[in-house]
Protein backbone atom coordinates (compact mmCIF):
# COMPACT_ATOMS: atom_id res chain seq x y z
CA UNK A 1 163.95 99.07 -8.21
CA UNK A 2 161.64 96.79 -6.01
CA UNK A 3 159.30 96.53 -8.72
CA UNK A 4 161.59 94.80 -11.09
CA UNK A 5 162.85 92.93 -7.91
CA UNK A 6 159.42 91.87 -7.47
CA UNK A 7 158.95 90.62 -11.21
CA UNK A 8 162.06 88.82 -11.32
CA UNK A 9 160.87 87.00 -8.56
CA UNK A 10 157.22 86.33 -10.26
CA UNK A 11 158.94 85.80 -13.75
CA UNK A 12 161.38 82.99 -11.40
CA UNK A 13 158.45 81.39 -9.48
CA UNK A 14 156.86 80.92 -13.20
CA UNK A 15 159.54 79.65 -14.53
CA UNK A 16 159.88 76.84 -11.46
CA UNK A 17 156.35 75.92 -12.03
CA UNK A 18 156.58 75.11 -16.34
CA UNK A 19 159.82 73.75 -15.46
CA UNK A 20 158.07 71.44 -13.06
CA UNK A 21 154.75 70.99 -14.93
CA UNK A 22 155.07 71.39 -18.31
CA UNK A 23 152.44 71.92 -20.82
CA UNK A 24 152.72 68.68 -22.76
CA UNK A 25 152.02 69.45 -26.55
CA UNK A 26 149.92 66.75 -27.44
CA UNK A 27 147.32 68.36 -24.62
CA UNK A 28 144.02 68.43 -26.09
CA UNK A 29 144.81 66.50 -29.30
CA UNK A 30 143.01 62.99 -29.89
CA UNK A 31 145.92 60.13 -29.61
CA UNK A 32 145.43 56.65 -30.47
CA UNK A 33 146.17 54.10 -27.78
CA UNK A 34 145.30 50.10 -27.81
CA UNK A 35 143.03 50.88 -30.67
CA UNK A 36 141.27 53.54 -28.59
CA UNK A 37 140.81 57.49 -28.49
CA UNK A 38 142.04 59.47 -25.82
CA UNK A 39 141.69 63.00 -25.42
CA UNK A 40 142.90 64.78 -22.06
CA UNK A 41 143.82 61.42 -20.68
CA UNK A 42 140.41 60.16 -21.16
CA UNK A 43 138.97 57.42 -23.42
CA UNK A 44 137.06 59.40 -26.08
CA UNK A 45 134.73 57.99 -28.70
CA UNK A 46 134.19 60.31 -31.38
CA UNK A 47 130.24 60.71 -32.71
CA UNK A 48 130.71 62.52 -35.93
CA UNK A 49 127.94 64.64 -38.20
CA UNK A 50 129.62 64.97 -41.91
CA UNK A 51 128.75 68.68 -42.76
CA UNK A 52 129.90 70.19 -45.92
CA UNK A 53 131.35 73.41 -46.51
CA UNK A 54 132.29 75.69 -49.21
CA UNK A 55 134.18 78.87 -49.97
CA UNK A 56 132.77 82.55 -50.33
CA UNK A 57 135.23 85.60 -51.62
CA UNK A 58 135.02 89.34 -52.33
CA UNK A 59 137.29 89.48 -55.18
CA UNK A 60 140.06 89.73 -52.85
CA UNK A 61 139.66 88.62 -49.42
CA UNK A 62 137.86 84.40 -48.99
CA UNK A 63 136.56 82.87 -45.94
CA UNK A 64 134.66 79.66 -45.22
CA UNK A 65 130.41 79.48 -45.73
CA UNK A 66 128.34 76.59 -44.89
CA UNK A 67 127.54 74.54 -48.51
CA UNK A 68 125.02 76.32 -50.45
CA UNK A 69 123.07 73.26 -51.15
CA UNK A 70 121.62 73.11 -47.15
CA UNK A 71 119.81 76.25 -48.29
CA UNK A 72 115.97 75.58 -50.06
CA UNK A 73 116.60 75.70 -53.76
CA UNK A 74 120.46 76.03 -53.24
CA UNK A 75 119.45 79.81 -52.32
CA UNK A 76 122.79 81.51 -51.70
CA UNK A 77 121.53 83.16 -48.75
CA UNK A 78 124.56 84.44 -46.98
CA UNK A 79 127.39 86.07 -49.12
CA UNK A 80 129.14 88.43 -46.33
CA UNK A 81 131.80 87.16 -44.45
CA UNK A 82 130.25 87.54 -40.82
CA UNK A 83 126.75 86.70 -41.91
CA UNK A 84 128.72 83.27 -43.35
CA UNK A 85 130.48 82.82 -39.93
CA UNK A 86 127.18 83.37 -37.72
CA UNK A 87 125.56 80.82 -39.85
CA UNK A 88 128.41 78.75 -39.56
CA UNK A 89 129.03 78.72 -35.86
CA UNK A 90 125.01 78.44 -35.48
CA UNK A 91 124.90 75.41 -37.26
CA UNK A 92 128.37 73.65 -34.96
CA UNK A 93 126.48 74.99 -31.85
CA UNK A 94 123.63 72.88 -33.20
CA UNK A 95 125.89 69.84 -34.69
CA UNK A 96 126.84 70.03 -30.22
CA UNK A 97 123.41 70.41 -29.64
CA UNK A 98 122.55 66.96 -31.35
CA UNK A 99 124.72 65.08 -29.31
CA UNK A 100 127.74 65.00 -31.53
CA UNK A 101 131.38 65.95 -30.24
CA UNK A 102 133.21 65.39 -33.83
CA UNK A 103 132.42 67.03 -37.52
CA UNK A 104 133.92 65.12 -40.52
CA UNK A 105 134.59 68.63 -43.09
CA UNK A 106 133.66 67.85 -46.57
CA UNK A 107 134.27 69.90 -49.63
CA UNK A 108 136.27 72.63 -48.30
CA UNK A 109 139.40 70.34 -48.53
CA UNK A 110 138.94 68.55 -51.34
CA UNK A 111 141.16 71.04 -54.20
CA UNK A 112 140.54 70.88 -57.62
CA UNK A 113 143.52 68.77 -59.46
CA UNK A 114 144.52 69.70 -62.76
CA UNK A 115 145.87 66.28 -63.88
CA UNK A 116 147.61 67.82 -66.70
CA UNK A 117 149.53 70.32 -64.98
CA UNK A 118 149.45 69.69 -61.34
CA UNK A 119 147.76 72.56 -60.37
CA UNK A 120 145.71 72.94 -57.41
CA UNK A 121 142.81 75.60 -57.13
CA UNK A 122 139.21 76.26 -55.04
CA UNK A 123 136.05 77.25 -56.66
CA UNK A 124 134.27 80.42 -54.52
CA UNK A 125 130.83 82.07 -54.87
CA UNK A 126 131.16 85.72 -54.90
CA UNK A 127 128.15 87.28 -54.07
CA UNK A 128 124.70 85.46 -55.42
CA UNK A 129 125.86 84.79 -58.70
CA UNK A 130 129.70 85.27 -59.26
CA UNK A 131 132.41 82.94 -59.56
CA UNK A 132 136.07 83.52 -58.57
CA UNK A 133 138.96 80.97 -57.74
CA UNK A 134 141.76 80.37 -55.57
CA UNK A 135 144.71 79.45 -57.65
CA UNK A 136 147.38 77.51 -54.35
CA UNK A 137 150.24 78.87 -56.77
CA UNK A 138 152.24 81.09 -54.10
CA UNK A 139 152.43 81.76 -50.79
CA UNK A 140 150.33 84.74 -51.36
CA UNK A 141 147.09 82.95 -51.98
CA UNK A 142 148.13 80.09 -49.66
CA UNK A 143 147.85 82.25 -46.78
CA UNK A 144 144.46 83.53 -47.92
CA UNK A 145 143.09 79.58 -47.90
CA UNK A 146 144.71 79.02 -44.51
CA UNK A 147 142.69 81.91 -43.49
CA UNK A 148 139.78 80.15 -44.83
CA UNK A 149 140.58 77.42 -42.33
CA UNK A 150 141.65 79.33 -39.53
CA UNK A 151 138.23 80.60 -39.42
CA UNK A 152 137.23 77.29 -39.91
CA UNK A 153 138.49 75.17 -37.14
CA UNK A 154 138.26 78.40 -34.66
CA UNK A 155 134.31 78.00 -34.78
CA UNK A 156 134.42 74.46 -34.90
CA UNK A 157 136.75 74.42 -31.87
CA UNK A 158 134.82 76.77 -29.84
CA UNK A 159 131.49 74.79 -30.14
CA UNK A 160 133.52 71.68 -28.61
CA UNK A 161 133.97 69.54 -31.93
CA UNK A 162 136.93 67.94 -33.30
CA UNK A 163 137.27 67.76 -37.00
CA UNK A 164 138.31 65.22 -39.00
CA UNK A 165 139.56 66.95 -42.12
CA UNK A 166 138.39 65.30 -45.65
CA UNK A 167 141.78 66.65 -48.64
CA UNK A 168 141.68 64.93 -52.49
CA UNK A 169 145.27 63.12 -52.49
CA UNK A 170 146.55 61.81 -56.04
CA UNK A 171 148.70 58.77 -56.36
CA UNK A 172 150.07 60.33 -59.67
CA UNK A 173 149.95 64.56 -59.32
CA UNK A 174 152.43 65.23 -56.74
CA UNK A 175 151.70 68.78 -56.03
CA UNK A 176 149.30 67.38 -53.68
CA UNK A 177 152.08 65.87 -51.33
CA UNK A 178 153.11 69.19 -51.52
CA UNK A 179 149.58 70.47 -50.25
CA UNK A 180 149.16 67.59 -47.29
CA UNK A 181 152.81 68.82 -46.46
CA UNK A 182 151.79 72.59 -45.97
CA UNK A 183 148.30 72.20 -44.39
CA UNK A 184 150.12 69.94 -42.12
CA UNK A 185 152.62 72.35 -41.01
CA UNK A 186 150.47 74.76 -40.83
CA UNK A 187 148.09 73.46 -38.53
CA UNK A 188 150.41 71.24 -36.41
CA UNK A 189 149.37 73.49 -33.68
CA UNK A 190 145.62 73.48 -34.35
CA UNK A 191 144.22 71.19 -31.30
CA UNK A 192 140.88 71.06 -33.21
CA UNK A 193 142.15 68.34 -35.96
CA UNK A 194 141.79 65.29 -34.78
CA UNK A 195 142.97 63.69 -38.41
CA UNK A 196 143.41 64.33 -41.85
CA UNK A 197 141.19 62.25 -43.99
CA UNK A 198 143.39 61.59 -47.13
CA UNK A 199 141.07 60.43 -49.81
CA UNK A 200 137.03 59.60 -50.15
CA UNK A 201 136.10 56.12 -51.19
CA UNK A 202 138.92 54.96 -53.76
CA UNK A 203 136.28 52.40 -55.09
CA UNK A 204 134.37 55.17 -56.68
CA UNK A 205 136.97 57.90 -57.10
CA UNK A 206 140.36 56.70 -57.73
CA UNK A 207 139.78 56.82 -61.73
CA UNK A 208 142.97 54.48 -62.24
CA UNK A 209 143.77 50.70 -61.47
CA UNK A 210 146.23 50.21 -58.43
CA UNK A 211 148.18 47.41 -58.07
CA UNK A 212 147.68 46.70 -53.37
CA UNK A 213 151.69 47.24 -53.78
CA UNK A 214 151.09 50.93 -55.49
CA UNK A 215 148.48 51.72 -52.94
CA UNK A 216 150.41 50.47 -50.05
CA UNK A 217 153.35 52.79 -51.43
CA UNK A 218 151.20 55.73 -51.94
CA UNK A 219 149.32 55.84 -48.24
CA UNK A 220 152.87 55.02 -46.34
CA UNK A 221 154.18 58.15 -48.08
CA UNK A 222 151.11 60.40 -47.58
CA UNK A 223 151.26 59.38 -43.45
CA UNK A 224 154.82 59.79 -43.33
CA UNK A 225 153.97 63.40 -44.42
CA UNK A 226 151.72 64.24 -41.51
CA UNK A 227 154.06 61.98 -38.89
CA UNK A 228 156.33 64.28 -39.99
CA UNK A 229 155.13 68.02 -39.89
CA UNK A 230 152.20 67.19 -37.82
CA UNK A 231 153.06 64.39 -34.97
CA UNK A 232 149.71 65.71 -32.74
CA UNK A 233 146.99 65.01 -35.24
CA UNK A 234 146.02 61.43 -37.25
CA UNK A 235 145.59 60.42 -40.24
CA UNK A 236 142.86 57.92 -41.85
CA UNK A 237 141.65 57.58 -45.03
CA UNK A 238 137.77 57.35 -46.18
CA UNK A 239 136.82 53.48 -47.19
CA UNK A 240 133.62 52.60 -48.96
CA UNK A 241 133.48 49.26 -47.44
CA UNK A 242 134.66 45.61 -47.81
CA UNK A 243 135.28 45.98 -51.73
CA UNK A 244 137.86 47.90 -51.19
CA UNK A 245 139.82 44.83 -50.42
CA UNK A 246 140.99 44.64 -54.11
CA UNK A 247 142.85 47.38 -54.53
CA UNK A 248 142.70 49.93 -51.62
CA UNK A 249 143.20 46.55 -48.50
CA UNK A 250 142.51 47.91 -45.53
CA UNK A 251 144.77 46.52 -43.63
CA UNK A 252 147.61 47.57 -46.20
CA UNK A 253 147.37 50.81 -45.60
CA UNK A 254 149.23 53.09 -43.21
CA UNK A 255 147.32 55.20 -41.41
CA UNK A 256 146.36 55.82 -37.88
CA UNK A 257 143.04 54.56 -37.94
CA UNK A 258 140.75 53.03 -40.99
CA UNK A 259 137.34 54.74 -41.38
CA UNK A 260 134.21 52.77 -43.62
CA UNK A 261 131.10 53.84 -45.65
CA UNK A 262 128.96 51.14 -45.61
CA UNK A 263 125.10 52.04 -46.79
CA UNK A 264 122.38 49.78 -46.96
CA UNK A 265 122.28 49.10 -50.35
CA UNK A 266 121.38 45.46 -49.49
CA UNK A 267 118.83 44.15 -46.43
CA UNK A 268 121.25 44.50 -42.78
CA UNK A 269 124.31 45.58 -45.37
CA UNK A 270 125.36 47.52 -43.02
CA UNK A 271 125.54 45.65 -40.00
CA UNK A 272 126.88 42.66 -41.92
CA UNK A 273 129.90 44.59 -42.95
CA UNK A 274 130.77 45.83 -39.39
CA UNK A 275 131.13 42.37 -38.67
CA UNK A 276 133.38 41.83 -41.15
CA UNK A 277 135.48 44.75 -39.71
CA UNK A 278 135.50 43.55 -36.35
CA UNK A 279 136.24 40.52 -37.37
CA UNK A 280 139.36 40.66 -40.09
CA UNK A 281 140.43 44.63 -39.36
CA UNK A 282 144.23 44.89 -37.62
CA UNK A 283 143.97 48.35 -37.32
CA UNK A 284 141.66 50.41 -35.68
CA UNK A 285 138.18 51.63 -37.41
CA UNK A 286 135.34 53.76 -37.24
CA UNK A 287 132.38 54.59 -39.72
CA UNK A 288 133.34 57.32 -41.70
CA UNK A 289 129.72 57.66 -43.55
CA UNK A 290 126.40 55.59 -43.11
CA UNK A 291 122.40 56.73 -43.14
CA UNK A 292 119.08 55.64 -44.59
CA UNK A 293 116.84 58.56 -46.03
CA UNK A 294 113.36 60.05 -43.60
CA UNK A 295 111.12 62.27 -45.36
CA UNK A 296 108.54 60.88 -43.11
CA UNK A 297 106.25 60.54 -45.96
CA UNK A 298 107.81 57.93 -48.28
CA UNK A 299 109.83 56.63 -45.08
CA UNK A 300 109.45 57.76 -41.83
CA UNK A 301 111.36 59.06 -39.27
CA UNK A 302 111.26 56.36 -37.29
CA UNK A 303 113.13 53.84 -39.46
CA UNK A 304 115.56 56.42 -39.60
CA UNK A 305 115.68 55.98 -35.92
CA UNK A 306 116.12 52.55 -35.63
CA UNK A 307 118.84 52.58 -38.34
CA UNK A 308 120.71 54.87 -36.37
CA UNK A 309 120.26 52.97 -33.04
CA UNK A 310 121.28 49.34 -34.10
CA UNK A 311 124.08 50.62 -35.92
CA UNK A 312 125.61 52.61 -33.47
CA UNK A 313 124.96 49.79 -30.87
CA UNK A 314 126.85 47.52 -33.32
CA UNK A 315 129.35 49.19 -34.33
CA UNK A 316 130.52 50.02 -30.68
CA UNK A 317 130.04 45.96 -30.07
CA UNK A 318 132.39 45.28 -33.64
CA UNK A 319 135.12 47.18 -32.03
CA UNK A 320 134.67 50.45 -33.80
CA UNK A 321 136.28 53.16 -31.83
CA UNK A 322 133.90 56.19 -33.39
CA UNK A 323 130.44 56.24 -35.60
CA UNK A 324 130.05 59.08 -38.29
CA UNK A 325 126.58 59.74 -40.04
CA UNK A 326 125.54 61.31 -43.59
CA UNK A 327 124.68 64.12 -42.99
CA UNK A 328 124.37 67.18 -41.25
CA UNK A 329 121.16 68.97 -43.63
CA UNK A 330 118.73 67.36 -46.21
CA UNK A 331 119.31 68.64 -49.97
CA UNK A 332 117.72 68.88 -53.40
CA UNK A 333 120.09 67.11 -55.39
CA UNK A 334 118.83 63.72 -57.79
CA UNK A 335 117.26 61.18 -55.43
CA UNK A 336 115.14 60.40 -52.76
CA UNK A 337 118.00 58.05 -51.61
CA UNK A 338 120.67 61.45 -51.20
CA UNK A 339 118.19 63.93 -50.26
CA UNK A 340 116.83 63.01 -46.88
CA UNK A 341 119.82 61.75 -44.74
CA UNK A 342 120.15 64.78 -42.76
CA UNK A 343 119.69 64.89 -39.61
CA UNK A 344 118.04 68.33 -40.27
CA UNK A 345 115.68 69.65 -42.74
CA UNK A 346 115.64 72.37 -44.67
CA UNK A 347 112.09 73.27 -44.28
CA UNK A 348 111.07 75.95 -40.93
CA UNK A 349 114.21 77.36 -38.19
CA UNK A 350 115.98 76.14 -35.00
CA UNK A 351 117.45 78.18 -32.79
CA UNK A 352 120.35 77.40 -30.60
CA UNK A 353 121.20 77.51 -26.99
CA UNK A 354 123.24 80.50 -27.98
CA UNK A 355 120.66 82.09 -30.18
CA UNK A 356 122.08 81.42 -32.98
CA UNK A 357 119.27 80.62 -36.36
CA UNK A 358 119.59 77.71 -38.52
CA UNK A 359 117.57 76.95 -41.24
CA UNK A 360 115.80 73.92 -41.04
CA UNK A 361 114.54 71.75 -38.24
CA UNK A 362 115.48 68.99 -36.60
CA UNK A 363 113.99 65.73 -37.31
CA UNK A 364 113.87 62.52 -34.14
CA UNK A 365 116.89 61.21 -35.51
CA UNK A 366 118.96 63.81 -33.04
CA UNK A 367 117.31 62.01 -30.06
CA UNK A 368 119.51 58.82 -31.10
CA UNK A 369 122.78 60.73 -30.32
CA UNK A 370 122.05 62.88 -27.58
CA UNK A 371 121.28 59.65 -25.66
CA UNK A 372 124.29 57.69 -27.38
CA UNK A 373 126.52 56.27 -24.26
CA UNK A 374 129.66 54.66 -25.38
CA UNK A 375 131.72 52.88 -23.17
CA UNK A 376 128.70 50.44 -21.59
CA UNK A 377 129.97 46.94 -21.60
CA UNK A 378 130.00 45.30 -25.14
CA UNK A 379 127.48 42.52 -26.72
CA UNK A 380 128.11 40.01 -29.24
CA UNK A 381 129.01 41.52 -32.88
CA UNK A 382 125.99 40.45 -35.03
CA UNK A 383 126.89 38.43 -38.17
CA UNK A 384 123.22 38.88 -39.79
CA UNK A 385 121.61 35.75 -40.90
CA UNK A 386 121.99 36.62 -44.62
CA UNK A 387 125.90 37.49 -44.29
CA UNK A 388 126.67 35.08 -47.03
CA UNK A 389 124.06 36.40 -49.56
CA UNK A 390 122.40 39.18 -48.85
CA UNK A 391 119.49 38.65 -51.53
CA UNK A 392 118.56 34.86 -52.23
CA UNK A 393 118.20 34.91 -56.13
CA UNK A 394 117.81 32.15 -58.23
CA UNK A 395 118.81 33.69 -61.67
CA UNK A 396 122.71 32.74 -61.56
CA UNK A 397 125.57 31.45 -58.88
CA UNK A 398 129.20 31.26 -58.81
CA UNK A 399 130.71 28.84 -56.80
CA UNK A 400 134.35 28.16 -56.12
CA UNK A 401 137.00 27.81 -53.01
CA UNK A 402 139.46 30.32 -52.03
CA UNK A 403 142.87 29.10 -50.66
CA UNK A 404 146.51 29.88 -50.30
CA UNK A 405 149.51 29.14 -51.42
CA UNK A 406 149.25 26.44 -49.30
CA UNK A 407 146.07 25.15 -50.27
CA UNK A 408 144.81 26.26 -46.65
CA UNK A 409 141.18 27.89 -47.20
CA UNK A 410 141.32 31.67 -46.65
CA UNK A 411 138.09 32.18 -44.65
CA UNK A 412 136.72 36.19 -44.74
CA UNK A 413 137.67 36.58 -48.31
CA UNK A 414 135.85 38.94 -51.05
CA UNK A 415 134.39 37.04 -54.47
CA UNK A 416 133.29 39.72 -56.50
CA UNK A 417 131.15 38.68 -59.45
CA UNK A 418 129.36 41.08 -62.48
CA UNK A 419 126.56 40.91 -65.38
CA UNK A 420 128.13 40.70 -69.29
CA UNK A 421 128.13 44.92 -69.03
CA UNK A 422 129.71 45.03 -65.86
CA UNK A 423 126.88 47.43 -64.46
CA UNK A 424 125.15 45.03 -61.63
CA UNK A 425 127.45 42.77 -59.40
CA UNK A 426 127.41 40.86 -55.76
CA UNK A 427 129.75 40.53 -53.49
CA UNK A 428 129.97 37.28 -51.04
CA UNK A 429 132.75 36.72 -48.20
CA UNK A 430 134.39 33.08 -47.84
CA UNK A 431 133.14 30.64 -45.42
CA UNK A 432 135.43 28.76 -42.69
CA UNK A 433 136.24 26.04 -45.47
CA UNK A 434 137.39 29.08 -48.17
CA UNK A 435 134.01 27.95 -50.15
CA UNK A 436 131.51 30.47 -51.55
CA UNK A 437 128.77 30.98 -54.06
CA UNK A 438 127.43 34.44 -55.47
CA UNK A 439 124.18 34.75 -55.68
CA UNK A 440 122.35 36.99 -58.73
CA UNK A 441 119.01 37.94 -60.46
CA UNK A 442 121.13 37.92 -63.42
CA UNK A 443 123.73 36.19 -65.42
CA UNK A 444 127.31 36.35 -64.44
CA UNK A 445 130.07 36.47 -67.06
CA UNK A 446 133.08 38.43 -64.70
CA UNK A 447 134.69 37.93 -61.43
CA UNK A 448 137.31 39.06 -59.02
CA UNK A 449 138.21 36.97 -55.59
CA UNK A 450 141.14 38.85 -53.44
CA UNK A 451 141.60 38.49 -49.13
CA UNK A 452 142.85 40.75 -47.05
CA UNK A 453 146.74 41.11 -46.90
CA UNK A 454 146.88 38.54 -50.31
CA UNK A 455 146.83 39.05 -53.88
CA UNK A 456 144.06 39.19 -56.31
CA UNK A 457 142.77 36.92 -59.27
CA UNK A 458 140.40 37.55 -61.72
CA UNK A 459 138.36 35.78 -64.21
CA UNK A 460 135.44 35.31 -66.63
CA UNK A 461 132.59 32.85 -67.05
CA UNK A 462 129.93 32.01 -69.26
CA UNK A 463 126.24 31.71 -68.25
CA UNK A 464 125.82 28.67 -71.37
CA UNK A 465 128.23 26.36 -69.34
CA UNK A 466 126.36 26.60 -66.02
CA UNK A 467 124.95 23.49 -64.74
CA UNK A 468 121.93 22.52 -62.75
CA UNK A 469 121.88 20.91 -59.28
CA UNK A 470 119.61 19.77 -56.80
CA UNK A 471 117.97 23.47 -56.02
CA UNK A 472 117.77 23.89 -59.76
CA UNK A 473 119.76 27.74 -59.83
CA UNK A 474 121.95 27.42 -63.07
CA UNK A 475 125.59 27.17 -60.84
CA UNK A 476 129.16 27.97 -62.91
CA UNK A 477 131.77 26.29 -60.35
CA UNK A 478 135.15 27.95 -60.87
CA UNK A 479 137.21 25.61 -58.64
CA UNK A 480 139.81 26.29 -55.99
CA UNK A 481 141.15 30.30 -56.65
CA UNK A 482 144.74 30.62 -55.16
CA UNK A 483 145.88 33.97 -53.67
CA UNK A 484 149.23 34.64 -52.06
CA UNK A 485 150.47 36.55 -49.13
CA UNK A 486 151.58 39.73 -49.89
CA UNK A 487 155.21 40.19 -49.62
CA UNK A 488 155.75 43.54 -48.78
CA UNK A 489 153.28 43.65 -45.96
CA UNK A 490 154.52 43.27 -42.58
């Protein structure tokens, strides 16, 4: 009898205790608060390695494997569940290692989308050379992708990284509202999510023309969805930069926090689009992709080096509360350009702190984010001194004024202009007075001008009616462009 005397009074003493200090469910899940992260009650700023992942089945049973193309000669080297999990949580105990606290998961999110019926499946290597796949038809094979990403975020969570979780929404097929609804139910719970990522770089991707209403429509109702079934974990959605503005306007859409992937396509590209960000951006941001190739042959690894250091430094001075690079292994896939951003090889082996083996080696570029210090006290955000043009050509201009409705110049707008085939095109922001000119090495015949928050207009030219001025580049001056503010938009 004293026994259960004695455990009603431990079971009672408990009890006073929760009662008096709860467990607060949003413990250890990344909030959002005066544009900032906070995890645990401290400011956190995430410094994220994309790493892609991909799916590896028996016939029956699937689990998660680390994407066969960080493997020489896309080698499908590990085809058994625990020798895919060892190489999985050896590469996150290296991902720490680097100096990162966040991993962006590619691939293993992003379902196949049968746009004529709406259904949703995976693709999974079975063994070195099979093929199987996961038809998300019933609750059945449901559970065995969930187990996919139980596994998943477990290893991810135990080596101290938060994931930002990349899915393939559809403004048209519906059955993936149904999908974001059951992975966010499903992993309300799962402390390891910091967001769900709800679509990668519209610009290239989304197939069909939006109107900014349609797209402001779409992301409200895809964040509603995780408010809903998953109020401890974000949502953001993957930009590729300031062109966006036409369709997929940042600061249209509804989502926790905005991320970008700018790459330096252009001299200081980069950096000159942060500026923009911190400049024009409501809502929070963070870079959701950048990098510059290292072979250290070609290009060494110090450029990669400095790329990394003056774009973290200003991005953390633009305001950006987290910096994300691309990505976590070299590959062999169709250009010098994609092959060496990794921030490890493929070539020799590293082994962890907790003996783990990877494959590959680790180039300089890791030194960048193990000594990464957010949270010093901010310098200026750059604006580079070719923010206007980014490559002074003489070929071709377009010049022209962007206003409102009214006629007040719109400074920080996007002109948008293309060749006769609409393969090349340049992109120039408004000056203080709404002017611009677009600068080309070839004759422009199309253009688009659109601001953030307004409407869009759209045009074309011929390269016969240009005239000559004073610095003797052929100029085609389309006059003063008039956008309005978009109604719907708070």
């Amino acid at each position: 009898m004293k026994k259960y005397i004695l455990l009603f009074i431990v079971l009672s003493a408990a009890a006073v205790i929760y009662l008096s200090f709860p467990l607060k469910a949003e413990d250890h899940f990344v909030s959002i608060k005066d544009k900032r992260f906070f995890l645990d009650g401290k400011e956190y700023y995430p410094v994220t390695l994309n790493y892609m992942v991909s799916i590896q089945s028996n016939g029956e049973e699937f689990w998660p494997c680390a994407y066969t193309g960080y493997n020489a000669g896309f080698k499908n080297l590990y085809t058994t569940k625990d020798s895919c999990l060892l190489q999985l949580k050896a590469d996150m105990d290296l991902i720490r290692e680097m100096g990162f606290n966040a991993v962006r998961l590619v691939g293993v999110g992003e379902e196949y989308v049968d746009k004529r019926t709406g259904a949703l499946s995976f693709g999974a290597a079975v063994g070195k050379d099979g093929s199987a796949q996961l038809q998300l038809s019933d609750k059945a094979n449901y559970d065995k992708y969930f187990h996919v990403l139980d596994e998943l975020f477990k290893i991810a969570g135990d080596a101290g990284l938060k994931v930002i979780f990349l899915t393939r929404m559809s403004a048209e097929i519906h059955s993936t509202d149904y999908h974001l609804m059951q992975l966010a139910r499903r992993f309300k719970d799962e402390p390891a999510i910091l967001a769900y990522d709800f679509f990668n770089e519209p610009l290239y991707f989304d197939s069909l023309e939006h109107s900014k209403e349609e797209v402001y429509n779409t992301v409200k109702k895809w964040s509603k969805i995780v408010k809903m079934y998953a109020p401890n974990q974000l949502s953001t959605i993957g930009l590729a930069g300031v062109r966006e503005v036409f369709e997929w306007d940042p600061n249209i859409l509804d989502v926790d926090f905005l991320s970008f992937h700018p790459y330096e396509y252009e001299p200081e590209m980069v950096r000159n689009e942060m500026y923009w960000y911190g400049t024009y951006l409501k809502k929070p941001w963070m870079l959701g992709e950048t990098a510059v190739p290292a072979d250290n042959d070609s290009v060494s690894y110090m450029e990669q080096n400095k790329f990394a250091h003056k774009t973290l430094n200003q991005a953390y001075n633009c305001g950006a509360i987290g910096y994300s690079w691309w990505q976590y292994k070299d590959v062999e896939w169709y250009s010098f350009h994609a092959n060496f951003m990794g921030v490890v090889t493929l070539n020799g082996k590293t082994v962890t702190a907790n003996k783990g083996v990877v494959n590959g080696t680790v180039k300089p570029l890791a030194d960048e984010f193990r000594k990464y210090r957010p949270g010093a006290e901010k310098d200026s955000c750059r604006c580079m001194s070719n923010y206007y043009n980014y490559s002074k050509f003489t070929t071709s201009r377009i010049a022209g004024r962007l206003v409102n409705a009214d006629n007040e110049p719109l400074q920080g707008g996007l002109v948008l202009a293309w060749n006769q085939w609409w393969s090349k095109s340049y992109t120039t922001y408004t000056k203080p007075d709404g002017s611009f000119e677009v600068l080309a090495d070839f004759p422009f015949y199309h253009w688009m001008a659109s601001a953030t928050e307004y409407s869009m207009v759209r045009g074309d030219v011929l390269p016969d009616t240009a005239k000559t001025y004073g610095d003797g580049v052929p100029t085609m001056n389309i006059g003063t462009l008039k956008v309005e503010k978009l109604p719907f938009v708070n």
